[in-house]
C-alpha atoms as a PDB file:
ATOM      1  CA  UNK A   1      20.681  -2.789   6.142  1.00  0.00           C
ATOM      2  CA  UNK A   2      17.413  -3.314   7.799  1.00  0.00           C
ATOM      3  CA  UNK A   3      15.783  -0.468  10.306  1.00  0.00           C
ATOM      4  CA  UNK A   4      12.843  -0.297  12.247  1.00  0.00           C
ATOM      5  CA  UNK A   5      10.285   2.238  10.514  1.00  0.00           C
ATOM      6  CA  UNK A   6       9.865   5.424  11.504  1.00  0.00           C
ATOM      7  CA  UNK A   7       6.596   7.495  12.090  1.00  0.00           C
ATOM      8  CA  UNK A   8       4.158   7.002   8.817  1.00  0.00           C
ATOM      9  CA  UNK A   9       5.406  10.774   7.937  1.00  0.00           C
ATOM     10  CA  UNK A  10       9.207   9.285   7.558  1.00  0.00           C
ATOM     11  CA  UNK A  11       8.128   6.416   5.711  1.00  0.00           C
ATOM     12  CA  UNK A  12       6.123   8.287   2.980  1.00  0.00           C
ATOM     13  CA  UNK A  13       9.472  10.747   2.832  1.00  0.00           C
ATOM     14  CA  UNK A  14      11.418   7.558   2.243  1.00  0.00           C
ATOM     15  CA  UNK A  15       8.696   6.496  -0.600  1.00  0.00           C
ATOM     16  CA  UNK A  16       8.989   9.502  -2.314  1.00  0.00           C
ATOM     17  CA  UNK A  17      12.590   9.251  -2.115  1.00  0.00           C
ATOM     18  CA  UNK A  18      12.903   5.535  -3.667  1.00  0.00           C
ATOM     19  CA  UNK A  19       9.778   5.205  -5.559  1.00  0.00           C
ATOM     20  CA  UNK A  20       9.249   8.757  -7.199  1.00  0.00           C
ATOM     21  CA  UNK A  21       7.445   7.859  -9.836  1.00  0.00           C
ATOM     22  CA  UNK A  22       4.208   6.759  -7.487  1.00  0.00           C
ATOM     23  CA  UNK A  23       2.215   9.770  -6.450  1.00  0.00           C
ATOM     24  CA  UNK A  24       1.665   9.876  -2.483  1.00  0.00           C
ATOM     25  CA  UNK A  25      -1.216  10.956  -0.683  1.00  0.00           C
ATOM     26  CA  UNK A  26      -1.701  11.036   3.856  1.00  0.00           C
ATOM     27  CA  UNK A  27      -5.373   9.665   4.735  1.00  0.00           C
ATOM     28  CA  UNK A  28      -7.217   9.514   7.690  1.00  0.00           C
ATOM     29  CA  UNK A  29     -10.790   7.811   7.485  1.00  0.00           C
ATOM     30  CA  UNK A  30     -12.894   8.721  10.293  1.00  0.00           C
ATOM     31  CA  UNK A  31     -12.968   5.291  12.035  1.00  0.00           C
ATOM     32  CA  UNK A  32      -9.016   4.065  12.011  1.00  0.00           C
ATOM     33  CA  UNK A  33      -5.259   4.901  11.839  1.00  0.00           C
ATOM     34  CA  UNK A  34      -4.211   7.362   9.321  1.00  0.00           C
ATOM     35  CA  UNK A  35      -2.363   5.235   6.470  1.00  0.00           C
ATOM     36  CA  UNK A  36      -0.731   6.008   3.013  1.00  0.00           C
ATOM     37  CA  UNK A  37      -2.205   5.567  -0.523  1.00  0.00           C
ATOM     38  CA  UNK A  38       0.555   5.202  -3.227  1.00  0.00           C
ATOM     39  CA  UNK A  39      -0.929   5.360  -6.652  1.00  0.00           C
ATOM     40  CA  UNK A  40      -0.078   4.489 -10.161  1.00  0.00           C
ATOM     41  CA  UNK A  41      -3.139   5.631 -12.187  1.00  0.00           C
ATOM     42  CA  UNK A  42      -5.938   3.853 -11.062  1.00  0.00           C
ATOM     43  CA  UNK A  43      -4.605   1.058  -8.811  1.00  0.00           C
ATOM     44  CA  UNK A  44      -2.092   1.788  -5.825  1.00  0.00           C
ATOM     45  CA  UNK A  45      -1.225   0.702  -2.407  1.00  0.00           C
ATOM     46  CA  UNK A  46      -2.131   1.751   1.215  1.00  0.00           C
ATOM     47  CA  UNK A  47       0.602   1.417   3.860  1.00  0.00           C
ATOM     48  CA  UNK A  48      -0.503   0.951   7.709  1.00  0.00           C
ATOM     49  CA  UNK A  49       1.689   1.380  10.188  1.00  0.00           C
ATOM     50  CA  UNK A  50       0.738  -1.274  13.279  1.00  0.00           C
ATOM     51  CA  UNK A  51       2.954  -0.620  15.791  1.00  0.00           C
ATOM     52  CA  UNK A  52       6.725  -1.697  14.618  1.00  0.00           C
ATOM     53  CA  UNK A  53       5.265  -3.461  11.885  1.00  0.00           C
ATOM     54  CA  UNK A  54       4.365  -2.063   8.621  1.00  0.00           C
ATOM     55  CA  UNK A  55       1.257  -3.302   6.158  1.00  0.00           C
ATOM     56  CA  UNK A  56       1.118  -3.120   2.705  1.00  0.00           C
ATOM     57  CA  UNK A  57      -2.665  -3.975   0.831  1.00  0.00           C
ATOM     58  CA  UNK A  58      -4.137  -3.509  -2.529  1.00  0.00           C
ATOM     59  CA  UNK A  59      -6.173  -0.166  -3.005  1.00  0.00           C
ATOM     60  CA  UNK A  60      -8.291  -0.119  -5.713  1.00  0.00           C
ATOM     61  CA  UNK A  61     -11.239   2.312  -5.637  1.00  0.00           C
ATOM     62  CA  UNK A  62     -13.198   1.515  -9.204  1.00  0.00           C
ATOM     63  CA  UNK A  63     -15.155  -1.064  -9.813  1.00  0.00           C
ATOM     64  CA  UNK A  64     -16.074  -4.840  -8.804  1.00  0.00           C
ATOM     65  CA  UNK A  65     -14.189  -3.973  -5.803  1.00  0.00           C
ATOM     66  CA  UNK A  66     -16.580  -1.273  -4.687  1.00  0.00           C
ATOM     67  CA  UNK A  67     -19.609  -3.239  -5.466  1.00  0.00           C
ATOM     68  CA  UNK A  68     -19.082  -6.636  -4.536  1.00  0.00           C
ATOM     69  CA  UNK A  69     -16.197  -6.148  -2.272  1.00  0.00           C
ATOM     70  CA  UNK A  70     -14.522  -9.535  -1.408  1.00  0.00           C
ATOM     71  CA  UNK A  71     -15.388 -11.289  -4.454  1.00  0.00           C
ATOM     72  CA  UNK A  72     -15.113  -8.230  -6.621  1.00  0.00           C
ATOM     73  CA  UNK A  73     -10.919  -7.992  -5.479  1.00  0.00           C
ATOM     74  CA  UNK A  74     -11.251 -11.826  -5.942  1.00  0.00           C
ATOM     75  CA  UNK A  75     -12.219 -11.489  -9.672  1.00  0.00           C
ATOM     76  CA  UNK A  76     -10.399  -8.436  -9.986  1.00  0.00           C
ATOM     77  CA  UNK A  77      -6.821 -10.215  -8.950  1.00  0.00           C
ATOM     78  CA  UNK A  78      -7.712 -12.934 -11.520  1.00  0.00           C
ATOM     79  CA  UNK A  79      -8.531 -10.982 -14.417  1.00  0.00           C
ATOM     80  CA  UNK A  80      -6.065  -7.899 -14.412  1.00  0.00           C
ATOM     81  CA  UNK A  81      -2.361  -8.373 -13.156  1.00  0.00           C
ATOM     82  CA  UNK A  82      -2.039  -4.882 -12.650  1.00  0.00           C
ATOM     83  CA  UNK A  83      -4.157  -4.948  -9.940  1.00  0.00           C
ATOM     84  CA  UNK A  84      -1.576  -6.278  -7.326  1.00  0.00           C
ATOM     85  CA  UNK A  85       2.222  -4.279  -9.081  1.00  0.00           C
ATOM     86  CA  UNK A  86       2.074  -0.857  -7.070  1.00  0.00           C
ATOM     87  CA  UNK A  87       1.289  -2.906  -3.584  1.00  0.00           C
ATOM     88  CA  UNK A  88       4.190  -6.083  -4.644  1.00  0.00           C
ATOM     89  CA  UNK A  89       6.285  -2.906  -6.158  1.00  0.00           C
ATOM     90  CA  UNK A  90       5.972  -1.160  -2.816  1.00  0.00           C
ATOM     91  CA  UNK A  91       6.269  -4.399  -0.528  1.00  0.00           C
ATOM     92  CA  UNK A  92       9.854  -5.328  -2.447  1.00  0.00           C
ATOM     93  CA  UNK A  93      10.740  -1.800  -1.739  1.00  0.00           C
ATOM     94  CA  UNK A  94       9.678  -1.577   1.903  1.00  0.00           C
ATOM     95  CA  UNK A  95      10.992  -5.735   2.750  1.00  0.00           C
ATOM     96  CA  UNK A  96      14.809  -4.600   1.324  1.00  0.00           C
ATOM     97  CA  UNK A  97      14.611  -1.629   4.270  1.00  0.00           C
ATOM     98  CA  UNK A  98      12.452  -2.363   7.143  1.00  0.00           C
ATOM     99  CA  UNK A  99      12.128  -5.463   9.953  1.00  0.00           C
ATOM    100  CA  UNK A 100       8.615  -6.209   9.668  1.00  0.00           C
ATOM    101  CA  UNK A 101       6.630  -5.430   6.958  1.00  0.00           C
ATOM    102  CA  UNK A 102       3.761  -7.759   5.855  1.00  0.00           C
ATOM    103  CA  UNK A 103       2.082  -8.346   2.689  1.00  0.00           C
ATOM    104  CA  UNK A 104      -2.010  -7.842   2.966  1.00  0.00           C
ATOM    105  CA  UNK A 105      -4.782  -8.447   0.944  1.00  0.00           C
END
């Protein structure tokens, strides 16, 4: 049954309840709306919460990402299938439970 998300606190309870084998972590970058990073080793996921909607995006902090930002993630997604499980694992997860939740970058 689907239900409209809760505040970004409930939904990282309700990660750690299905997903437990991610490791969960709150952020809040200076310029923004706090968000969730869910990580498996090096590459995870970071969940925004936009109103009613929910976001889930790639986080990767390593690499060609960091130093050639768009095209590194570009080059990154073609070369290493990992990079893109944790958010897709996370987005299945979120889609069976929630209304509106929408698959980013």
């Amino acid at each position: 049954m689907f239900t409209q998300p809760g505040s970004i606190e409930e939904i990282k309870s309700d990660l750690e309840a299905g997903l437990p084998h991610l490791t969960y972590k709150m952020e809040k970058p200076l310029i923004g709306k706090q968000y969730i990073l869910a990580k498996n080793g090096t590459y995870g996921a970071m969940i925004f919460k936009k109103g009613e909607k929910v976001q889930v995006s790639t986080y990767n902090p390593k690499g060609l990402t960091v130093a050639f930002g768009v095209l590194g993630i570009m080059v990154t997604r073609a070369l290493n299938k990992k990079y893109v499980a944790t958010r897709n694992e996370v987005f299945d997860y979120m889609s069976a439970r929630y209304y509106e939740v929408k698959k980013a970058f």
